[in-house]
Protein backbone atom coordinates (compact mmCIF):
# COMPACT_ATOMS: atom_id res chain seq x y z
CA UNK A 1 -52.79 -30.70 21.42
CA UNK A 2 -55.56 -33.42 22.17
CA UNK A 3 -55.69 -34.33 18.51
CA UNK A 4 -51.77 -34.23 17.24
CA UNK A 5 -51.26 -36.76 14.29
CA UNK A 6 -54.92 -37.56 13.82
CA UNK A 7 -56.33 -37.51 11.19
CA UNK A 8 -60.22 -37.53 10.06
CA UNK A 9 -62.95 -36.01 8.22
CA UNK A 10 -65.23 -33.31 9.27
CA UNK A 11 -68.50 -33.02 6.75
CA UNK A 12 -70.62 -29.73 6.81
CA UNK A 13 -67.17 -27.86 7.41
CA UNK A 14 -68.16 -24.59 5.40
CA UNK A 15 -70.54 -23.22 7.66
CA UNK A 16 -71.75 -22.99 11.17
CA UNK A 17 -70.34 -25.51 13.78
CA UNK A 18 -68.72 -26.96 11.24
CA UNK A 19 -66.17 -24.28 10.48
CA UNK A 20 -65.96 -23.90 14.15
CA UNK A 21 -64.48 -27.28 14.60
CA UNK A 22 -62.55 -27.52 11.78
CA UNK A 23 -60.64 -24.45 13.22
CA UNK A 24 -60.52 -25.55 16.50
CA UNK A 25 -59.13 -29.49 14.94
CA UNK A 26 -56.96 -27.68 13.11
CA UNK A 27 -55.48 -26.23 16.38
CA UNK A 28 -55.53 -29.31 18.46
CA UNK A 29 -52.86 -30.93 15.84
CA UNK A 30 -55.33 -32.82 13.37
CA UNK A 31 -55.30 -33.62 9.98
CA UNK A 32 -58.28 -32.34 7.98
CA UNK A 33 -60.51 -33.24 4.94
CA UNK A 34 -62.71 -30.78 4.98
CA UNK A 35 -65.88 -31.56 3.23
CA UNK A 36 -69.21 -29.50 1.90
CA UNK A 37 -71.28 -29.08 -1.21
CA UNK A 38 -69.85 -25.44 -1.37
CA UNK A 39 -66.16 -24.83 -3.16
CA UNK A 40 -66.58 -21.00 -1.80
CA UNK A 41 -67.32 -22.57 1.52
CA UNK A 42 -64.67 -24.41 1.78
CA UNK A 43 -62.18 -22.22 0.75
CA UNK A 44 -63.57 -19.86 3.44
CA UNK A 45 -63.20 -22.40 6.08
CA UNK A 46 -59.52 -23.57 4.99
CA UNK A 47 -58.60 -19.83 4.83
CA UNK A 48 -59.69 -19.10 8.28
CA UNK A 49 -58.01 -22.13 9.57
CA UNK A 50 -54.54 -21.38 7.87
CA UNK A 51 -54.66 -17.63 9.29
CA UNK A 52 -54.72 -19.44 12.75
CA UNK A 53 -52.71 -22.33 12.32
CA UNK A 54 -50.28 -21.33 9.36
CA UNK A 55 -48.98 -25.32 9.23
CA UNK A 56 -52.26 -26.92 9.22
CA UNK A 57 -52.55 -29.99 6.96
CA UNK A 58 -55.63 -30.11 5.14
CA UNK A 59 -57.65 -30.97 2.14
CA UNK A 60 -61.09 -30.13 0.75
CA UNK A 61 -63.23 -31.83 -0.96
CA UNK A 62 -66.63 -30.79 -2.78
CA UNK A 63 -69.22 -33.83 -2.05
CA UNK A 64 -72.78 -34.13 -1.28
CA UNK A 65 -73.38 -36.40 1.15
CA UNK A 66 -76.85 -37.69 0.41
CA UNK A 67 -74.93 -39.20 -2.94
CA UNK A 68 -73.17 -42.45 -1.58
CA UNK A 69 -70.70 -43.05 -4.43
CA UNK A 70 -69.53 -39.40 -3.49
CA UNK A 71 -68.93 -40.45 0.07
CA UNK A 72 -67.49 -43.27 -0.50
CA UNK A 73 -64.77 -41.11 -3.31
CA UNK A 74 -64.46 -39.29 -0.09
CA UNK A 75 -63.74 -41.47 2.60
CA UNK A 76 -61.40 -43.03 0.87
CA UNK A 77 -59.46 -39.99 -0.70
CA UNK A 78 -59.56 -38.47 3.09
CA UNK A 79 -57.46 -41.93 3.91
CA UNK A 80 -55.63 -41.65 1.43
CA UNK A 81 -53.92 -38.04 1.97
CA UNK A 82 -53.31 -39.46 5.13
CA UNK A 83 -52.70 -42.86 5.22
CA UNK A 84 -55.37 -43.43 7.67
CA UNK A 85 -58.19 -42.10 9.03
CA UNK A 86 -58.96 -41.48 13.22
CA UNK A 87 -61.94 -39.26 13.44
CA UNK A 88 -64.97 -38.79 11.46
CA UNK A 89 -67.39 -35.93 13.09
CA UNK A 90 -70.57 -36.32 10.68
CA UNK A 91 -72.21 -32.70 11.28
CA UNK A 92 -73.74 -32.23 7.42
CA UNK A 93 -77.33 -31.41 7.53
CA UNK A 94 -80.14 -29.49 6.74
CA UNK A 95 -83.45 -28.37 8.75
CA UNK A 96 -86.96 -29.23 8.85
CA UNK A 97 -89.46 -28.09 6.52
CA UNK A 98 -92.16 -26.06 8.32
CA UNK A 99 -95.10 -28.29 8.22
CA UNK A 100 -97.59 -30.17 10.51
CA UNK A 101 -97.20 -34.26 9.40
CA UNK A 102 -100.62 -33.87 7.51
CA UNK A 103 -99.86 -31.14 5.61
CA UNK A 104 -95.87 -30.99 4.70
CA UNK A 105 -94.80 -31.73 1.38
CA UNK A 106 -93.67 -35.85 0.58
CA UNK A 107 -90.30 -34.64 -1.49
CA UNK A 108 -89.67 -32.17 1.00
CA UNK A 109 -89.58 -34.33 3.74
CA UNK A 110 -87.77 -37.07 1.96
CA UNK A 111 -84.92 -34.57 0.84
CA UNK A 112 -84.38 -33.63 4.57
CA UNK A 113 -84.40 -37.29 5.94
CA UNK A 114 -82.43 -38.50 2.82
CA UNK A 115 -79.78 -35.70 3.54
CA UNK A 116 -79.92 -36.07 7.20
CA UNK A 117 -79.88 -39.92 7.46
CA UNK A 118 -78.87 -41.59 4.62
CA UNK A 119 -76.11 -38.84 4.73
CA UNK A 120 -74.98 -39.55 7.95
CA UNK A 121 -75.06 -43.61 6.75
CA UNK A 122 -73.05 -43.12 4.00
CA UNK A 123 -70.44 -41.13 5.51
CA UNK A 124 -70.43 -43.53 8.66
CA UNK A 125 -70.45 -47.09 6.36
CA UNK A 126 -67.74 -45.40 4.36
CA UNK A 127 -65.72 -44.13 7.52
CA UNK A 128 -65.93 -47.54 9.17
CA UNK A 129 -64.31 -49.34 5.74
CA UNK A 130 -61.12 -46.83 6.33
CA UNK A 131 -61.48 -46.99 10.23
CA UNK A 132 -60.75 -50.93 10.14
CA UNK A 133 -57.53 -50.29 9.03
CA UNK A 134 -56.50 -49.29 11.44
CA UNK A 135 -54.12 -50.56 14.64
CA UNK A 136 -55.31 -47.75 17.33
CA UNK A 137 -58.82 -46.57 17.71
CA UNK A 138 -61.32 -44.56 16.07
CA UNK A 139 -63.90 -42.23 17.07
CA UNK A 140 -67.25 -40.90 14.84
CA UNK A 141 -69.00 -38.05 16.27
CA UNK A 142 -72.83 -37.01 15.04
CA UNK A 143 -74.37 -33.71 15.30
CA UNK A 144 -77.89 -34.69 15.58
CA UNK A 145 -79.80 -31.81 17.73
CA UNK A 146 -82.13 -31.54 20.67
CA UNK A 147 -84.75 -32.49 18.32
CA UNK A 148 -83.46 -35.76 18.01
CA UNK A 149 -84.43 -36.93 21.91
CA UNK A 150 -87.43 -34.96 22.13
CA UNK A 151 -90.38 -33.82 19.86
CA UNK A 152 -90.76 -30.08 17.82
CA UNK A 153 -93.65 -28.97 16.79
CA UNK A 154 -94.56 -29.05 12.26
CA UNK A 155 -90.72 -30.53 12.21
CA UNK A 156 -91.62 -34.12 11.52
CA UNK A 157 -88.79 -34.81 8.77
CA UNK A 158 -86.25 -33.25 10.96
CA UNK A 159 -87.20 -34.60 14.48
CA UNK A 160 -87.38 -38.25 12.60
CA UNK A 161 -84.10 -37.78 10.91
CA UNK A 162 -82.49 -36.85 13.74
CA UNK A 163 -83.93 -39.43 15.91
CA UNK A 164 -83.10 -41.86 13.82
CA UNK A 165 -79.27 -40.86 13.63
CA UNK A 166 -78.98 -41.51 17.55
CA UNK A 167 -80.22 -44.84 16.91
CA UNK A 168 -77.80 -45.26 13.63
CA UNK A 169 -75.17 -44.26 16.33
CA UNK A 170 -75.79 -46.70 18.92
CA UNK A 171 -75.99 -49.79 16.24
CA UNK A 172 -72.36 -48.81 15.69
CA UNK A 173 -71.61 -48.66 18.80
CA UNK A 174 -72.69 -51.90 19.50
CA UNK A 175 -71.45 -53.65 15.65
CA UNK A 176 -67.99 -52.18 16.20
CA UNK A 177 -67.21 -51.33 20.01
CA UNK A 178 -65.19 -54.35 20.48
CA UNK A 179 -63.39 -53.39 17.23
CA UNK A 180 -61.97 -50.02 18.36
CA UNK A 181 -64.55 -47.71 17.34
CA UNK A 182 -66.03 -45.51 19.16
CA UNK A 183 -69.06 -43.76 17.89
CA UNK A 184 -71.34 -40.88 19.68
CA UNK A 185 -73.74 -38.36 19.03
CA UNK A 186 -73.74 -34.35 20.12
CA UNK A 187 -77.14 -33.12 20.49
CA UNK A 188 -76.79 -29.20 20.19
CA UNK A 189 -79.54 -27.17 21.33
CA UNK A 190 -80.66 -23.55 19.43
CA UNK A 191 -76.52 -22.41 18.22
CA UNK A 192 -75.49 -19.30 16.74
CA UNK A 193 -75.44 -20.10 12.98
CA UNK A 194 -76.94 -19.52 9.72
CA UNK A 195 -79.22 -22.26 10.16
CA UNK A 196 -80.57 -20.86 13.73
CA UNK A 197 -81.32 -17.29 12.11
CA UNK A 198 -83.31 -19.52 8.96
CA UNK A 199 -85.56 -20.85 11.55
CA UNK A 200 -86.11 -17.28 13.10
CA UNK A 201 -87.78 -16.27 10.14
CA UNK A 202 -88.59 -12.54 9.85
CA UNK A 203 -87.72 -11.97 13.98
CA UNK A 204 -84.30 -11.43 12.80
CA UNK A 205 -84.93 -8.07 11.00
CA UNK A 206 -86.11 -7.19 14.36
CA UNK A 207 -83.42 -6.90 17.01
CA UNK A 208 -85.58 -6.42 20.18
CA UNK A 209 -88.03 -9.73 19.12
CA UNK A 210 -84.73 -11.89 17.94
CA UNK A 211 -83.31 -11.10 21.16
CA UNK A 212 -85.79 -12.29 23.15
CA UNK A 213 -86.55 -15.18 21.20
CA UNK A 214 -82.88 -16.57 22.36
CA UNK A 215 -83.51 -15.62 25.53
CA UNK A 216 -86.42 -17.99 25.74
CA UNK A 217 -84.87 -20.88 24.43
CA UNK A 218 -83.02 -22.29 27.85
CA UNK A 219 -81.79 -21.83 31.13
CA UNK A 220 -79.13 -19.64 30.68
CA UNK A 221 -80.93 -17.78 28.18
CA UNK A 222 -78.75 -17.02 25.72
CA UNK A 223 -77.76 -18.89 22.45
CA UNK A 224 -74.83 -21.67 22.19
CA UNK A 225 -72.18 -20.70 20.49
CA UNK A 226 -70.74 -23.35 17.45
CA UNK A 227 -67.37 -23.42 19.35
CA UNK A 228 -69.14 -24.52 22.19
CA UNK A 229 -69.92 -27.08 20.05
CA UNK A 230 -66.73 -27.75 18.60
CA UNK A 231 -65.45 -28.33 21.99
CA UNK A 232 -67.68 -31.24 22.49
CA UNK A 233 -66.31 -32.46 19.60
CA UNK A 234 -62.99 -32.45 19.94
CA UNK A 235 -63.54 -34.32 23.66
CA UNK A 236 -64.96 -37.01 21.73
CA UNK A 237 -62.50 -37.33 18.80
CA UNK A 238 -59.89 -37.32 21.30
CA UNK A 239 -58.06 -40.18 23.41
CA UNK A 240 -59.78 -38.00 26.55
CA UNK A 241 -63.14 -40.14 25.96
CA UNK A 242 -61.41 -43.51 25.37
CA UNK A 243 -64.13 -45.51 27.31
CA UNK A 244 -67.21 -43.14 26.17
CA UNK A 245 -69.14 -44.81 23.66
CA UNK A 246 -72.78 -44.96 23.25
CA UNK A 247 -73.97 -41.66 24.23
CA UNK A 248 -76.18 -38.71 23.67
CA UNK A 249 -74.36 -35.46 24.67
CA UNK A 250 -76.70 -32.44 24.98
CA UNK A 251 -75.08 -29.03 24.07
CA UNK A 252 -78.24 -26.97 25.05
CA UNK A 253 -77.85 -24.45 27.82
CA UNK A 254 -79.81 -26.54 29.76
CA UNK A 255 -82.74 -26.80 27.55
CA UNK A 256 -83.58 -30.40 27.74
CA UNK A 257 -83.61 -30.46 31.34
CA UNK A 258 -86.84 -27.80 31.61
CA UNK A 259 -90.22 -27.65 30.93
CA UNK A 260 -89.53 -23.63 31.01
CA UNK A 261 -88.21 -23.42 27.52
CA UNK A 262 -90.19 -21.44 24.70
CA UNK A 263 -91.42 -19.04 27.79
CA UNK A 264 -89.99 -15.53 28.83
CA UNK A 265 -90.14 -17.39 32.24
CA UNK A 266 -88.18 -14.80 33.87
């Protein structure tokens, strides 16, 4: 059990990857706040947990993350039921609003960066305060996405939100390394989840065109799956990455590593 006895905070958790990790925490041993902007959600999320892991410890709360005096209620509850807090994987977001930089919609684009960023701030200024308190070390994950290292096409508030998180990730990294605090980023490519089948639009209602559009999105042409992702996540919450700090981990089928993606190369 890689995460026995720790405990943390997993944002996003009623949906998506984020119900995959929280289920797949919940078996490693950890201790869980669970935390979305959706009661139902959440009580989804704990209910599939304690049907795997009957003796899970965990707590939900309802917060939104792009309201900082929430967070910061969170954080610190989160602590609290615990008495300390090990682990903080920040995967709360939303996607882009489908719009070339000229023409997309100010508010629009500041909701997604102010949910996507400032979010992930909050949540990691607010983690850090509890993470201090701490004798042994700390790790804070960030789901950021493929669009954070490279560029997508009428996705400007997205790509820049998430862009910006990797660099958010690697100020930590260097304002708290020496401190015990680990902090790293998981850049998932095109995943299996609500959000992915959003972005597909109407190709969805059409089983032959959806399933070629997931073909075409990497090497091993298929989707990720969000316990693919979850995986990842646990590496890096664990005391297996001790001396990983820093980093950008792709979660992509191979995506970023082609020029061959968006083509039915094959």
């Amino acid at each position: 059990m890689l995460l026995k006895n720790k405990a943390g905070v997993i944002t996003g958790a009623g949906s998506g990857m984020g119900r995959a990790s929280a289920v797949r925490f919940a078996k490693e041993g950890a201790l869980l706040a669970l935390l979305d902007i959706s009661d139902a959600a959440l009580n989804a999320t704990k209910e599939q947990i304690l049907e795997t892991v009957p003796t899970a410890e965990i707590i939900c709360i309802n917060a939104d993350i792009a309201d900082e005096d929430a967070v910061a209620r969170a954080m610190e509850e989160t602590a609290g039921a615990f008495g300390r807090m090990n682990f903080a994987f920040n995967n709360a977001g939303v996607m882009m609003t489908r719009a070339p930089v000229g023409e997309v919609d100010s508010k629009a684009w500041e909701r997604v960066v102010r949910i996507n960023l400032f979010g992930s701030f909050y949540c990691a200024k607010y983690e850090i305060q509890q993470m201090l308190k701490n004798p042994e070390s700390s790790s804070i994950i960030f789901n950021a996405s493929v669009g954070g290292l490279i560029g997508t096409p009428a996705a400007s508030d997205y790509v820049s939100s998430k862009h910006a998180v990797i660099g958010l990730s690697r100020a930590i990294m260097c304002d708290y390394a020496d401190k015990g605090i680990r902090s790293n980023v998981i850049c998932p490519g095109q995943i299996e989840t609500p959000m992915w089948e959003s972005v597909s639009g109407d190709l969805k209602d059409d089983p032959e065109a959806y399933a070629k559009l997931n073909r075409t999105q990497n090497p091993m042409r298929r989707l990720g799956l969000p316990e693919e992702v979850a995986a990842a996540a646990v590496f890096l919450a664990s005391d297996e990455s001790s001396h990983i700090t820093g980093i950008t981990l792709p979660v992509d089928g191979g995506h970023l590593a082609t020029n061959a993606a968006y083509f039915d190369w094959r």
